[in-house]
N, C-alpha and C. Protein backbone atom coordinates (compact mmCIF):
# COMPACT_ATOMS: atom_id res chain seq x y z
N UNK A 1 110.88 113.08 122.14
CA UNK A 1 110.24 111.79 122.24
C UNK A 1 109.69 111.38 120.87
N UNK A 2 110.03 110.56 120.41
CA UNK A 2 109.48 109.61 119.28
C UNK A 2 108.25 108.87 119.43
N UNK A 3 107.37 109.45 118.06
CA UNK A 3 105.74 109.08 118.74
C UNK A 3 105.38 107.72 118.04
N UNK A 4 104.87 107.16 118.44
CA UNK A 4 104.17 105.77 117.82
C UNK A 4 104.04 106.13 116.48
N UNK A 5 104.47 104.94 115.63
CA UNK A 5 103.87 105.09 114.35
C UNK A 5 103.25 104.14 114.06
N UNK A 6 101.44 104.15 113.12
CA UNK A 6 100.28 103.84 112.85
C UNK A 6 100.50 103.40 111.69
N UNK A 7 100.41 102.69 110.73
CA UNK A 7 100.49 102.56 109.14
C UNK A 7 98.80 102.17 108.55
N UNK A 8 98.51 102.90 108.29
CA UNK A 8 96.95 102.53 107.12
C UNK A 8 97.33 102.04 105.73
N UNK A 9 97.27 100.65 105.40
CA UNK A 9 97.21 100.16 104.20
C UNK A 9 96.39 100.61 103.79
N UNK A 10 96.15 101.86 102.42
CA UNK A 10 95.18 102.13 101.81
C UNK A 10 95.02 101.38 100.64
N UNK A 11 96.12 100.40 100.53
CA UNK A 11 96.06 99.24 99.02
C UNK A 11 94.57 98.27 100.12
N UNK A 12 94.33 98.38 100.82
CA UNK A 12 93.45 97.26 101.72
C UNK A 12 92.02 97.88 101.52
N UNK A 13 91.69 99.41 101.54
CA UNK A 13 90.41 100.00 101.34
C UNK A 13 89.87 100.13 100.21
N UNK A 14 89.38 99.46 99.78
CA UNK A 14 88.48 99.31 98.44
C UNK A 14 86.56 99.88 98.58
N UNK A 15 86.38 99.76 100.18
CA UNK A 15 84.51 100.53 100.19
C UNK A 15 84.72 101.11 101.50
N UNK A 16 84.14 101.21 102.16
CA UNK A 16 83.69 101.76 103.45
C UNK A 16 83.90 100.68 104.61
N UNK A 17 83.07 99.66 104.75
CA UNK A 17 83.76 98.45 105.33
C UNK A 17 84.89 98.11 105.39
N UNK A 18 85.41 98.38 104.27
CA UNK A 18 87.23 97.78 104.04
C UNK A 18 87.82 98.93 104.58
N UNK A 19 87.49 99.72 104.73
CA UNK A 19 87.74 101.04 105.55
C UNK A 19 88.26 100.37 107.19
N UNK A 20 86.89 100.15 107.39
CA UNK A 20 86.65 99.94 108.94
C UNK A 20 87.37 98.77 109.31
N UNK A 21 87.20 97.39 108.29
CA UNK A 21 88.19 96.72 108.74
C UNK A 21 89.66 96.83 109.04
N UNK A 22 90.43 97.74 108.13
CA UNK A 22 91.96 98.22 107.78
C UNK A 22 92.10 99.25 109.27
N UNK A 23 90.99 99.71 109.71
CA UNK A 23 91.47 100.69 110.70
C UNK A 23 91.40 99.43 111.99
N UNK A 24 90.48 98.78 112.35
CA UNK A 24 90.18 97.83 113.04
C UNK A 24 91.46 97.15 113.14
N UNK A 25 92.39 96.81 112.46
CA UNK A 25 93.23 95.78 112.23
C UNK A 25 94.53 96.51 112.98
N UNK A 26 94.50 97.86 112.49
CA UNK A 26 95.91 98.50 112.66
C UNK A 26 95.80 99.37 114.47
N UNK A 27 94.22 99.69 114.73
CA UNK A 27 94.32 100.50 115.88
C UNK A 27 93.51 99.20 117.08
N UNK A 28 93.35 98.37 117.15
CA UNK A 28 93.34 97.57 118.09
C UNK A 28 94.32 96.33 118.04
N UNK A 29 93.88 95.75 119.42
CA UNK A 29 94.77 94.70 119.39
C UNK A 29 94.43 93.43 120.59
N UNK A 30 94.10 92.01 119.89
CA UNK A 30 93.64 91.28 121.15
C UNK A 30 92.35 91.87 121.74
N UNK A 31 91.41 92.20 121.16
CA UNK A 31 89.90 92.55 121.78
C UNK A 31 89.19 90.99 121.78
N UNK A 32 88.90 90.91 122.61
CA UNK A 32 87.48 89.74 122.18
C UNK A 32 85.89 90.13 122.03
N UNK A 33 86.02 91.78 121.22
CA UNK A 33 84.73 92.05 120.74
C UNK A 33 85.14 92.17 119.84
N UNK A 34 83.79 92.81 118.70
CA UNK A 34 84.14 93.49 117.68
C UNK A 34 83.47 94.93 117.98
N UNK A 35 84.34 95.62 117.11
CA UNK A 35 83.99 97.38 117.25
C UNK A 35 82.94 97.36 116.34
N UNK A 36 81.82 98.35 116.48
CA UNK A 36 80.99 98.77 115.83
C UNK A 36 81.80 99.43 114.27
N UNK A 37 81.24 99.09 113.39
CA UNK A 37 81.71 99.84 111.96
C UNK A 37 80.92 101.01 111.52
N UNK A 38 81.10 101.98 112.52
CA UNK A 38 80.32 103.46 112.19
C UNK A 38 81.74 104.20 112.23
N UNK A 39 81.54 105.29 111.83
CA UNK A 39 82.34 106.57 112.11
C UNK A 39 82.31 107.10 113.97
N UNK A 40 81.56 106.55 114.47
CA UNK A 40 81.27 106.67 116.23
C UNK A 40 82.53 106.15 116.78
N UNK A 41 82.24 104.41 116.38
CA UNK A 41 83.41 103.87 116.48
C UNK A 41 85.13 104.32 116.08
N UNK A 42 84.70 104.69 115.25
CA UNK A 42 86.30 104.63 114.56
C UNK A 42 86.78 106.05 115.47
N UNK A 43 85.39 107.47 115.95
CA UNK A 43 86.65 108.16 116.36
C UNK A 43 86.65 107.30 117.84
N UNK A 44 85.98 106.67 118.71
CA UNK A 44 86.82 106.06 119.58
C UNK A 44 88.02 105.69 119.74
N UNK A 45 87.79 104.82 118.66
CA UNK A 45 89.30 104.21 118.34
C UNK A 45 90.20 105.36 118.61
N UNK A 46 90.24 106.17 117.79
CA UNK A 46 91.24 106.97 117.56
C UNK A 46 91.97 107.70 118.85
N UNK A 47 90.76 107.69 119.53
CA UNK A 47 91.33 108.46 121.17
C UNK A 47 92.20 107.28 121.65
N UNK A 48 92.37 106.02 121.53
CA UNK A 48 93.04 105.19 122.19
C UNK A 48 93.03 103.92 123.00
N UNK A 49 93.44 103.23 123.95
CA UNK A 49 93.27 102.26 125.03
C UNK A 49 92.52 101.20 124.37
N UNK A 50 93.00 101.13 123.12
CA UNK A 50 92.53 99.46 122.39
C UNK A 50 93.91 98.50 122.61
N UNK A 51 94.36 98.95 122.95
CA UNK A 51 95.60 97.66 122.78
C UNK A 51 96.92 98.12 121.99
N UNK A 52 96.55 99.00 121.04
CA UNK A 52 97.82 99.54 120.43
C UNK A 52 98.14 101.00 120.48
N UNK A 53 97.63 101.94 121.37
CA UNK A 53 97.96 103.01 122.08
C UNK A 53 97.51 103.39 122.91
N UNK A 54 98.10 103.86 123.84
CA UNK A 54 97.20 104.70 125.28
C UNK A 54 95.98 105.65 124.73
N UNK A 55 95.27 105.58 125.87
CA UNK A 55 94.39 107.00 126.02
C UNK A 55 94.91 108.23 125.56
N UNK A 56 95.12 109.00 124.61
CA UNK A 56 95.14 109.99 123.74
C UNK A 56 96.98 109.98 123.92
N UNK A 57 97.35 109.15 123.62
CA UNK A 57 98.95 108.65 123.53
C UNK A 57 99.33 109.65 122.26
N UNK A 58 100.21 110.10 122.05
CA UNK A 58 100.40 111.00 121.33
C UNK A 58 101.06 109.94 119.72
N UNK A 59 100.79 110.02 118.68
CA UNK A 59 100.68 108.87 117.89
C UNK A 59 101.14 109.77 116.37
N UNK A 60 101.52 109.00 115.55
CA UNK A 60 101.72 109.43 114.06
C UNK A 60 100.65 108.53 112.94
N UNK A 61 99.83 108.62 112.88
CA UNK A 61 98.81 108.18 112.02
C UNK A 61 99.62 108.39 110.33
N UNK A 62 100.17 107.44 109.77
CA UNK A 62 100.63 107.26 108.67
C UNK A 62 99.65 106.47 107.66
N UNK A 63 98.81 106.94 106.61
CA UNK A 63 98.11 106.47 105.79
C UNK A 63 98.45 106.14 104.31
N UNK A 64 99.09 105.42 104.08
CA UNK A 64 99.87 104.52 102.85
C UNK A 64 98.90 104.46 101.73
N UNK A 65 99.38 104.87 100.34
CA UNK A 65 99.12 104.70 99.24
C UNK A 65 97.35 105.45 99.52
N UNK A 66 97.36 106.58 99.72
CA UNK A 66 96.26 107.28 100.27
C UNK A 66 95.24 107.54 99.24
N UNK A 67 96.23 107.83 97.96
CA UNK A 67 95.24 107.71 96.27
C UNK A 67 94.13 107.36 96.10
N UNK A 68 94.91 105.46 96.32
CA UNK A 68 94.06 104.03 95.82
C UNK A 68 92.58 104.64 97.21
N UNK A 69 92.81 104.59 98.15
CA UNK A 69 91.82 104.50 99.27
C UNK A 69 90.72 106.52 98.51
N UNK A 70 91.18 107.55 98.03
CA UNK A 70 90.62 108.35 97.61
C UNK A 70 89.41 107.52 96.71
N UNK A 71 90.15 107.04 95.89
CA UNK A 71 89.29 106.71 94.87
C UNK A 71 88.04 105.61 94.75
N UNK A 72 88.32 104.91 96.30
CA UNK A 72 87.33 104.01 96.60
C UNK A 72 86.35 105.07 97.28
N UNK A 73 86.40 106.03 98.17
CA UNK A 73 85.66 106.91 98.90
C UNK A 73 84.65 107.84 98.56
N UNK A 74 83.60 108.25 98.82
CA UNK A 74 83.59 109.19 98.20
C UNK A 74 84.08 110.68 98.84
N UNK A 75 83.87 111.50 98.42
CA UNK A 75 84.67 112.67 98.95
C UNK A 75 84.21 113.35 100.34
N UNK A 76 82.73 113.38 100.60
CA UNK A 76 82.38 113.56 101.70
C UNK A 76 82.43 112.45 102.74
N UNK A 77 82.49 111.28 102.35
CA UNK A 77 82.77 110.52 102.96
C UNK A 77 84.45 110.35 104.02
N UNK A 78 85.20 110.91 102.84
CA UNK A 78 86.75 110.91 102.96
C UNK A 78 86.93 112.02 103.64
N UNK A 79 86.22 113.02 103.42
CA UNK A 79 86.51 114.70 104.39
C UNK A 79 86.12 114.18 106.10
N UNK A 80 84.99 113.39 106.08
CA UNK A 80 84.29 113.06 107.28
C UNK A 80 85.39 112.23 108.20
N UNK A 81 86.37 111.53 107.62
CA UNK A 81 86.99 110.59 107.67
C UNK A 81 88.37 111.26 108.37
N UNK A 82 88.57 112.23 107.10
CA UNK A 82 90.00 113.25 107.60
C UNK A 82 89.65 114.30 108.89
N UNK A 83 88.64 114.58 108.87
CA UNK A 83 87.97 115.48 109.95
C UNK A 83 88.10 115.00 111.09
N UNK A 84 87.33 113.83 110.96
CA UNK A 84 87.59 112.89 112.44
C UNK A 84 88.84 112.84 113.07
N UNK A 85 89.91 112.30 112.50
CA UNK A 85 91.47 112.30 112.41
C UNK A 85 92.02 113.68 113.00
N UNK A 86 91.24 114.74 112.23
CA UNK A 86 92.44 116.04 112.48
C UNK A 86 91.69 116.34 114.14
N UNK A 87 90.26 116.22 114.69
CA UNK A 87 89.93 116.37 115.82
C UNK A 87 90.89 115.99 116.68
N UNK A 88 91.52 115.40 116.96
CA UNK A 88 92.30 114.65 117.56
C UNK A 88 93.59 115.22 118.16
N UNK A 89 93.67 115.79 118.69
CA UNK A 89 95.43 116.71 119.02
C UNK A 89 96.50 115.78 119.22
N UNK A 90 96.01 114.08 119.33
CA UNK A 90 97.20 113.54 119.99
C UNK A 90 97.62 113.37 119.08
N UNK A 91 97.13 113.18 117.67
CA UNK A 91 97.27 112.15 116.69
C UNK A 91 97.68 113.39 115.11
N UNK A 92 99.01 113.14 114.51
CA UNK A 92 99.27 113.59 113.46
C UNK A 92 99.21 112.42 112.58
N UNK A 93 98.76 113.33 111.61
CA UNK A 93 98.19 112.21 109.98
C UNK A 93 99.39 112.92 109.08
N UNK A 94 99.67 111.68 108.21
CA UNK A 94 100.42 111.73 107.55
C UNK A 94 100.09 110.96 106.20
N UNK A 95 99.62 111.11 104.93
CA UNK A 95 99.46 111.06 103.68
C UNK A 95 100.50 110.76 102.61
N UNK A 96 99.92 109.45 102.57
CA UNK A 96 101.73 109.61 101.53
C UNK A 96 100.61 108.26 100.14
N UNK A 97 101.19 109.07 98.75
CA UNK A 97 100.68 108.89 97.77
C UNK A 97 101.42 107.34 97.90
């Protein structure tokens, strides 16, 4: 089975916000709220049932030009970030410079 694939514009993350918006953009879909911009939020997201994957839907999290988005981050920030991500069993991350 061929798993969903996710794309993270990391040319789009320039702070932390731009973070949250770029994930906001790519892992929901058609909400008429807005998600909270914490790390709470985002691992929600990540479990699923926003609109662009099921409840722990098994998924390929592809994060584009991952560099540019390093260098806006800071590093504990970015570990906190990758951590969240690897919690996740449904969801493989994928890093591409």
């Amino acid at each position: 089975m061929i798993k969903k694939q996710i794309f993270i514009e990391g040319k789009n993350i320039r702070n932390l916000e731009s973070f949250f918006v770029e994930t906001d953009r790519v892992l929901t879909k058609d909400l008429d709220w807005e998600t909270g911009h914490n790390l709470n939020a985002f691992n929600d997201l990540l479990y699923g049932g926003f609109g662009v994957h099921e409840y722990e839907e098994s998924i390929e999290l592809i994060w584009k030009d991952f560099n540019e988005s390093r260098s806006c981050l800071t590093q504990d920030l970015l570990s906190s970030i990758l951590d969240l991500i690897r919690s996740h069993q449904h969801i493989e991350l994928r890093v591409i410079d």
